[in-house]
PDB file of N, CA and C in Angstrom:
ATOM      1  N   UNK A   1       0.821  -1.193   0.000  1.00  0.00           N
ATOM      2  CA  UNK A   1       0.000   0.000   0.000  1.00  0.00           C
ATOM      3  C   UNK A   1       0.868   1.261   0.000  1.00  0.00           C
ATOM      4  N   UNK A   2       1.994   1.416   0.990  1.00  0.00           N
ATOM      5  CA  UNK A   2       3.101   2.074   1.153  1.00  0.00           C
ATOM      6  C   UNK A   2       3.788   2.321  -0.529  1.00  0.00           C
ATOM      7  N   UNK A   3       3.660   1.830  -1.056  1.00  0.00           N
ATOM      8  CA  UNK A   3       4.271   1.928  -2.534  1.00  0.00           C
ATOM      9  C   UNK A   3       3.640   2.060  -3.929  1.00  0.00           C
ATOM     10  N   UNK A   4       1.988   1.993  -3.468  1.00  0.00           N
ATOM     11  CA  UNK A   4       1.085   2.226  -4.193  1.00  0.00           C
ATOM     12  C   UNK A   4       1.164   4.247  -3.914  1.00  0.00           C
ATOM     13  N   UNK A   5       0.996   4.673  -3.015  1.00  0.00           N
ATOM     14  CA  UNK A   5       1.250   5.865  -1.919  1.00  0.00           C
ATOM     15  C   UNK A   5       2.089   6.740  -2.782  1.00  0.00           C
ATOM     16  N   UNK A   6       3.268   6.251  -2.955  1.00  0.00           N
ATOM     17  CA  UNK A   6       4.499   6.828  -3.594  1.00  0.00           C
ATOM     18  C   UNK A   6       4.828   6.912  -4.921  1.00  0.00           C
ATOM     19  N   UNK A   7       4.145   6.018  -5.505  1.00  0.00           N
ATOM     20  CA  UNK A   7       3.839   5.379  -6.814  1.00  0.00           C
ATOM     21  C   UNK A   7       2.737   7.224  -7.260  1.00  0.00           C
ATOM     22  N   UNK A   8       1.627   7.201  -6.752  1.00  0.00           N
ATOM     23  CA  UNK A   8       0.473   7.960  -7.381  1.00  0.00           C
ATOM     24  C   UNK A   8       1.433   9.542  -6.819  1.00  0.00           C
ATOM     25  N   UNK A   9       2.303   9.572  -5.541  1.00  0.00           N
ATOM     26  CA  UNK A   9       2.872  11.157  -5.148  1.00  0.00           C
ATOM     27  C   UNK A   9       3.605  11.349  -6.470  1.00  0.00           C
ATOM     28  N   UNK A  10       4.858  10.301  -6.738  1.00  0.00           N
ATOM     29  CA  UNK A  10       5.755  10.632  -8.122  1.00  0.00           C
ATOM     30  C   UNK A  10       4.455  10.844  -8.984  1.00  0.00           C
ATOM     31  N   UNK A  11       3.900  10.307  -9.354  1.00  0.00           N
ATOM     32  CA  UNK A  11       3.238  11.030 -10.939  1.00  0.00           C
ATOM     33  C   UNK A  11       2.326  12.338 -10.798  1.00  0.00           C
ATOM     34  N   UNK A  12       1.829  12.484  -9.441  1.00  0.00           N
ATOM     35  CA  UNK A  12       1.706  13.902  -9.625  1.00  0.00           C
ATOM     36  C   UNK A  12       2.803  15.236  -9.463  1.00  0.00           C
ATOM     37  N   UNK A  13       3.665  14.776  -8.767  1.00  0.00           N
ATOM     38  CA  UNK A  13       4.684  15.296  -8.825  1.00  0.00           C
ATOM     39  C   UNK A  13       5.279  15.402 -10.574  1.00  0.00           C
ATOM     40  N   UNK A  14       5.451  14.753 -10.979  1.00  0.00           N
ATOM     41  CA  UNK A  14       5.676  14.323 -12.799  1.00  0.00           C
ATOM     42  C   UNK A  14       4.590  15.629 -13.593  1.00  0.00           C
ATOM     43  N   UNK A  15       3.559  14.906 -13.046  1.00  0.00           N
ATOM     44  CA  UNK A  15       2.422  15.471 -13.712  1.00  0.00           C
ATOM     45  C   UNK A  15       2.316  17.735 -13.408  1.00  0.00           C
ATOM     46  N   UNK A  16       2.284  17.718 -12.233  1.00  0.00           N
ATOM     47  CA  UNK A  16       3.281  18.884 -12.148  1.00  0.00           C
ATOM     48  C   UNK A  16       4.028  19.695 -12.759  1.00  0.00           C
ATOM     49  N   UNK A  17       5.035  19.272 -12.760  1.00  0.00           N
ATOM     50  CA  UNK A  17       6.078  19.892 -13.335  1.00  0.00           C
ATOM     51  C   UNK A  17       5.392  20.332 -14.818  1.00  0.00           C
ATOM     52  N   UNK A  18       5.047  18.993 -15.841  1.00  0.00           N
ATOM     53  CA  UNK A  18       4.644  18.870 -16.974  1.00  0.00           C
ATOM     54  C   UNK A  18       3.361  20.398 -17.252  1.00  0.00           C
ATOM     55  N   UNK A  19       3.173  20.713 -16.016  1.00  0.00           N
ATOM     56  CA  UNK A  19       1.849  22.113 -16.217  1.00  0.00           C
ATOM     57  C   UNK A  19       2.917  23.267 -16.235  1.00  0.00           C
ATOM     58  N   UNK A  20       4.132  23.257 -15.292  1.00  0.00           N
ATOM     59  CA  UNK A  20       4.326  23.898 -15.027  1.00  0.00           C
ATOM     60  C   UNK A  20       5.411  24.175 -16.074  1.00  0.00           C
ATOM     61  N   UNK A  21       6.259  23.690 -17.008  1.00  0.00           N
ATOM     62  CA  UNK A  21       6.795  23.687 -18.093  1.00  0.00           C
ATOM     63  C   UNK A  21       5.615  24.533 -19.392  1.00  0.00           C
ATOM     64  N   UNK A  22       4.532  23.759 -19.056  1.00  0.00           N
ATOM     65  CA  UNK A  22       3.739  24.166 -20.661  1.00  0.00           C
ATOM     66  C   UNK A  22       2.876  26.047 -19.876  1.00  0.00           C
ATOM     67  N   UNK A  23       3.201  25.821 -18.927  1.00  0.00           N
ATOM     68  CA  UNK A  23       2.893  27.370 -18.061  1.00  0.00           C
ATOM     69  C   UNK A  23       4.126  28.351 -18.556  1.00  0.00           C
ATOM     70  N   UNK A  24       5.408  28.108 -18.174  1.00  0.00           N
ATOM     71  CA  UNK A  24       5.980  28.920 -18.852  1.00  0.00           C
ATOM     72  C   UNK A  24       6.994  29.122 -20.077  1.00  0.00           C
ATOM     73  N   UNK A  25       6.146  27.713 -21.247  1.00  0.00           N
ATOM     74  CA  UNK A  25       6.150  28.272 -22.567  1.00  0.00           C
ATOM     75  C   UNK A  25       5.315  29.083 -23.017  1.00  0.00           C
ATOM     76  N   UNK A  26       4.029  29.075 -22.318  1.00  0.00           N
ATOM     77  CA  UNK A  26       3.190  29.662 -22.794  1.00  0.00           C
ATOM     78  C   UNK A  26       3.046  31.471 -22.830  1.00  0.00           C
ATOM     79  N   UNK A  27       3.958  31.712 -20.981  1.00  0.00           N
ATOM     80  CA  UNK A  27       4.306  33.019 -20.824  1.00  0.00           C
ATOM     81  C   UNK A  27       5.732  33.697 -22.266  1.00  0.00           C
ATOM     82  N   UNK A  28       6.302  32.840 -22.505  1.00  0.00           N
ATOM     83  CA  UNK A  28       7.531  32.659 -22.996  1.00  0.00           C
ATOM     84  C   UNK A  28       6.977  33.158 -24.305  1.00  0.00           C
ATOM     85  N   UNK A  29       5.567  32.697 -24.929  1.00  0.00           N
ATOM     86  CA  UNK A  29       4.980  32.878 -26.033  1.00  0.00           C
ATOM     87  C   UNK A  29       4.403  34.157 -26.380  1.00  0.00           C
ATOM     88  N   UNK A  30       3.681  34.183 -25.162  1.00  0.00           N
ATOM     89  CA  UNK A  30       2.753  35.369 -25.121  1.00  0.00           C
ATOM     90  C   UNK A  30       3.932  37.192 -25.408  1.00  0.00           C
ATOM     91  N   UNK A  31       5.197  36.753 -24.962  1.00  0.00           N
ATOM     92  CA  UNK A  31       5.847  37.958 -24.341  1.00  0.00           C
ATOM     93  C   UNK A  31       6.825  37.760 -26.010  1.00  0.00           C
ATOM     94  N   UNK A  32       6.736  37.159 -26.638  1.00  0.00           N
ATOM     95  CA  UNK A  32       7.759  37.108 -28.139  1.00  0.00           C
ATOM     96  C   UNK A  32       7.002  37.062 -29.190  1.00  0.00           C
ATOM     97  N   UNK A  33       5.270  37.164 -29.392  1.00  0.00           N
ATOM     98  CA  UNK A  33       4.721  37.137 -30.106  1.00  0.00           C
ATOM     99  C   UNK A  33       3.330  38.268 -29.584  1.00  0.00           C
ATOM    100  N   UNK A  34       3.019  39.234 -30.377  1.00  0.00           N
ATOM    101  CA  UNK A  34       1.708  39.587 -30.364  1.00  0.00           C
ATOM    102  C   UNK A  34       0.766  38.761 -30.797  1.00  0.00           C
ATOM    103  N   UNK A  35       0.083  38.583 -30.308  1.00  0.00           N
ATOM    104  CA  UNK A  35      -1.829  38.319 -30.690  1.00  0.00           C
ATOM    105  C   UNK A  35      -1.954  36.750 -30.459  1.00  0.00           C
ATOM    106  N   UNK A  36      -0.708  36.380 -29.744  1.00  0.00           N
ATOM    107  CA  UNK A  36      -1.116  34.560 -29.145  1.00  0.00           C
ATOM    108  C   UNK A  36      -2.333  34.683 -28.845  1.00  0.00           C
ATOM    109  N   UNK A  37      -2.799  33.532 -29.272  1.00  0.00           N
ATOM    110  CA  UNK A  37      -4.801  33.685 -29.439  1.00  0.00           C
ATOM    111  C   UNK A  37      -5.017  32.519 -28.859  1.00  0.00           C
ATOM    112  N   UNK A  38      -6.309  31.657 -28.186  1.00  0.00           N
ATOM    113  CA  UNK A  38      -6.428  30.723 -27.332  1.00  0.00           C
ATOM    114  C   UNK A  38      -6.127  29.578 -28.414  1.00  0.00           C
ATOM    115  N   UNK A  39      -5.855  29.686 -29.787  1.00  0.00           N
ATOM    116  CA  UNK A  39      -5.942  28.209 -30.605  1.00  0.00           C
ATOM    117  C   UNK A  39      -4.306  27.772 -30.359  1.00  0.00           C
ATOM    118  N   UNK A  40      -3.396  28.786 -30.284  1.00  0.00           N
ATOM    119  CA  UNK A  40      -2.071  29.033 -29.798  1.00  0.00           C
ATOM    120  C   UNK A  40      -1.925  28.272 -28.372  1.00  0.00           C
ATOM    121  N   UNK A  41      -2.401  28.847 -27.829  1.00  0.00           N
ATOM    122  CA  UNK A  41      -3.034  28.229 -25.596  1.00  0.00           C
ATOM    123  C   UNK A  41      -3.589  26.825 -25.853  1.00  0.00           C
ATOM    124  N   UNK A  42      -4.684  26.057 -26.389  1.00  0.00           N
ATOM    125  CA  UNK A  42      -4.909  25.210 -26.815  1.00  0.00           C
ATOM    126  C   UNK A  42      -3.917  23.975 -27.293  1.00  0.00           C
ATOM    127  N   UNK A  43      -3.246  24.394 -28.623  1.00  0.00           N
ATOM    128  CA  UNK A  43      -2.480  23.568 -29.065  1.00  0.00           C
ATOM    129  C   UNK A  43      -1.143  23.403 -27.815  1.00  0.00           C
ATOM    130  N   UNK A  44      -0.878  24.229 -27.033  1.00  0.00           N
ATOM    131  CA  UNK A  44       0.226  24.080 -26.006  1.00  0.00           C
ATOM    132  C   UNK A  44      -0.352  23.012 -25.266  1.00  0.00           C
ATOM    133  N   UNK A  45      -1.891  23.289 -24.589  1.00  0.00           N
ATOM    134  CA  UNK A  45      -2.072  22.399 -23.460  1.00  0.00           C
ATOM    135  C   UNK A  45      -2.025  21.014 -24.267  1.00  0.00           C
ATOM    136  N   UNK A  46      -2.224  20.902 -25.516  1.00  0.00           N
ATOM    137  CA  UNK A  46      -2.709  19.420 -25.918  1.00  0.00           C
ATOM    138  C   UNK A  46      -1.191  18.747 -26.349  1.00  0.00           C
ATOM    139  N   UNK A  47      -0.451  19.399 -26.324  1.00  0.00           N
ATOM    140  CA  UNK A  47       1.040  18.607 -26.830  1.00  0.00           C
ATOM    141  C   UNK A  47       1.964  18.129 -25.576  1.00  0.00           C
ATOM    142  N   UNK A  48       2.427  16.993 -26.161  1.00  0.00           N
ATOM    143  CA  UNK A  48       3.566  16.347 -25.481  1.00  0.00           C
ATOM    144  C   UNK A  48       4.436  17.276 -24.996  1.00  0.00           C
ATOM    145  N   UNK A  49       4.737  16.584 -24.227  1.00  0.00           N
ATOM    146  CA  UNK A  49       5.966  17.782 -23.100  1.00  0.00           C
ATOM    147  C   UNK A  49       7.536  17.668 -23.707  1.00  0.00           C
ATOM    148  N   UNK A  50       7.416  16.623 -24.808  1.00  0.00           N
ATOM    149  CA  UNK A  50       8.849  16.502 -25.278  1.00  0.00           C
ATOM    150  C   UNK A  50       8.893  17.390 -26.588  1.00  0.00           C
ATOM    151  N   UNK A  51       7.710  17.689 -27.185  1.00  0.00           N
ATOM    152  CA  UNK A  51       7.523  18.779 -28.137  1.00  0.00           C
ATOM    153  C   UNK A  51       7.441  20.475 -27.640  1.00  0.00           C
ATOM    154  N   UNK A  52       7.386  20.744 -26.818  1.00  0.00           N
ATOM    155  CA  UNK A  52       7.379  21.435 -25.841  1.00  0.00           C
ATOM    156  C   UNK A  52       8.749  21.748 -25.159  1.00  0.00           C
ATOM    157  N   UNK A  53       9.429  20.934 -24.856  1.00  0.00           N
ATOM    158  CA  UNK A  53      11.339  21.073 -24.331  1.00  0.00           C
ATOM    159  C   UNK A  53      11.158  21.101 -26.190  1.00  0.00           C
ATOM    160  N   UNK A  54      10.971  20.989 -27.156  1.00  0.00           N
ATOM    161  CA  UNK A  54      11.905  21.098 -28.412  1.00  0.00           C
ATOM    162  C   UNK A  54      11.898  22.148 -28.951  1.00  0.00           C
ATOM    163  N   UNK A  55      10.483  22.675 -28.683  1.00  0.00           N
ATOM    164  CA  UNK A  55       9.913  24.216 -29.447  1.00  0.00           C
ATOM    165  C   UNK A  55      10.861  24.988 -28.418  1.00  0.00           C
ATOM    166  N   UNK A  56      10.836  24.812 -26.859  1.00  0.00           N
ATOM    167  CA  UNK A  56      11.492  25.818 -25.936  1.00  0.00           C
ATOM    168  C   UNK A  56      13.217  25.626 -26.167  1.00  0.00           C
ATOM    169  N   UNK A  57      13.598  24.880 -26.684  1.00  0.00           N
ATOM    170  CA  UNK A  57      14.930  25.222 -27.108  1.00  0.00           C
ATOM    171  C   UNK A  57      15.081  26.034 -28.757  1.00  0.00           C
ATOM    172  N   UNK A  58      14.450  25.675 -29.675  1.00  0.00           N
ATOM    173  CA  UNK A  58      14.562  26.818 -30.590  1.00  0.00           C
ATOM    174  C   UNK A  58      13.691  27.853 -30.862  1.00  0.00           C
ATOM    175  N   UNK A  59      12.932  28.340 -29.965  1.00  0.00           N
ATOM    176  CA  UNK A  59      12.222  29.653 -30.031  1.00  0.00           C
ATOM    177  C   UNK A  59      12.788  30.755 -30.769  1.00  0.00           C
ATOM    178  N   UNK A  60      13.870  30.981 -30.355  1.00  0.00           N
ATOM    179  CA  UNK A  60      14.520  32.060 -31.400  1.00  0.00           C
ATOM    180  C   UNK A  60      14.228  32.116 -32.281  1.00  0.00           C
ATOM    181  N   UNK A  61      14.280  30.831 -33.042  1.00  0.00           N
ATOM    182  CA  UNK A  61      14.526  30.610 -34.567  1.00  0.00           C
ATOM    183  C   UNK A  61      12.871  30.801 -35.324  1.00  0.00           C
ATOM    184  N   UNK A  62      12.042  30.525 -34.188  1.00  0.00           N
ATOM    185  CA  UNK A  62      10.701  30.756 -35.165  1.00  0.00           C
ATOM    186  C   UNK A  62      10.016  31.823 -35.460  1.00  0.00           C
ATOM    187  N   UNK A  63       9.877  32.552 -36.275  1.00  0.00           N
ATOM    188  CA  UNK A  63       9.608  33.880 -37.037  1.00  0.00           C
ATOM    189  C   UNK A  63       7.859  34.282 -36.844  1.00  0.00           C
ATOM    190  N   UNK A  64       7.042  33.641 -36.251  1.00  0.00           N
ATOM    191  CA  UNK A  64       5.476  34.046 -36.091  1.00  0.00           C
ATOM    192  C   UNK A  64       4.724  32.674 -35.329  1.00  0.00           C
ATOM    193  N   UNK A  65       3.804  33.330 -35.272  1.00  0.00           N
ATOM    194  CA  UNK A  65       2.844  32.691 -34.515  1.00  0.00           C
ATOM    195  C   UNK A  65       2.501  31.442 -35.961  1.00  0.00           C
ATOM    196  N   UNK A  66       2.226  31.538 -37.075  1.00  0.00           N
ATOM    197  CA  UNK A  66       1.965  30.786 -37.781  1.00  0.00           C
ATOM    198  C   UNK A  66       3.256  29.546 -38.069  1.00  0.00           C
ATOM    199  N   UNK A  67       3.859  29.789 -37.821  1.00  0.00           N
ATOM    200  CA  UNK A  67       4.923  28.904 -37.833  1.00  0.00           C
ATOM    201  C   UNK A  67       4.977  28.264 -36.772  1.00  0.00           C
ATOM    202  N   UNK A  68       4.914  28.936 -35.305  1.00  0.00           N
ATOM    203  CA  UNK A  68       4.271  28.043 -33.985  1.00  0.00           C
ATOM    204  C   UNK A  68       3.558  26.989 -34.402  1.00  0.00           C
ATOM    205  N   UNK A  69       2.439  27.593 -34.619  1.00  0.00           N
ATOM    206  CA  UNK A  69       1.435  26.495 -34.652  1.00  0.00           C
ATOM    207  C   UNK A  69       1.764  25.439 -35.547  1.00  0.00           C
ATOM    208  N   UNK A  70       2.013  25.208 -37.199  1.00  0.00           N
ATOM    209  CA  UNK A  70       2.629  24.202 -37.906  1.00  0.00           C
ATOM    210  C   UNK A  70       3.450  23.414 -36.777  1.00  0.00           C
ATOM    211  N   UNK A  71       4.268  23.759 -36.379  1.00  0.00           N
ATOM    212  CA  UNK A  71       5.269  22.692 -35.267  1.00  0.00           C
ATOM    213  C   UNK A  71       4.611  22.539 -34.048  1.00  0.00           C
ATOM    214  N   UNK A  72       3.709  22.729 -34.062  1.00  0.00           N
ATOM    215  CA  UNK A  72       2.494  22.631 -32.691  1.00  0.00           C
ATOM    216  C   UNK A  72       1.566  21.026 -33.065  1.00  0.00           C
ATOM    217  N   UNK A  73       1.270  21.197 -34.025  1.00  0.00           N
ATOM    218  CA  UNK A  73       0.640  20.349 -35.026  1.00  0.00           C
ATOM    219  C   UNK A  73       1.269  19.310 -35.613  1.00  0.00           C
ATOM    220  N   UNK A  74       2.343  19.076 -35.132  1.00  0.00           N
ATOM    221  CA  UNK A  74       3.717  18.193 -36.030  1.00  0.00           C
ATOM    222  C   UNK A  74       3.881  17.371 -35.034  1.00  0.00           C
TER     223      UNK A  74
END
């Protein structure tokens, strides 16, 4: 039971973090792009968190919100 306990703390703990990553790509978004619109907010909450560490390492490189989204969608 003791390990069932610890078992469900790690994945919210996991689960966590994973909000709190797509929380501040999303600030990250809002502040390098005008007019992030909820389909922008949307496609963040619905993507993998490993697409998410990939977009947040080359942000620089992406030139608009329309180009976000294509690799949002990918």
């Amino acid at each position: 039971m003791v390990k069932f306990f610890k078992y469900v703390e790690e994945q919210g703990k996991k689960e966590g973090e994973k909000q709190g990553e797509k929380k501040l790509f999303k600030k990250l978004i809002k502040g390098n792009f005008e007019g992030c619109d909820d389909k922008i907010i949307e496609l963040i909450d619905q993507a993998e968190i490993s697409k998410i560490e990939e977009l947040s390492g080359r942000i620089s490189k992406i030139n608009d919100l329309k180009e976000l989204e294509e690799a949002l969608k990918h």
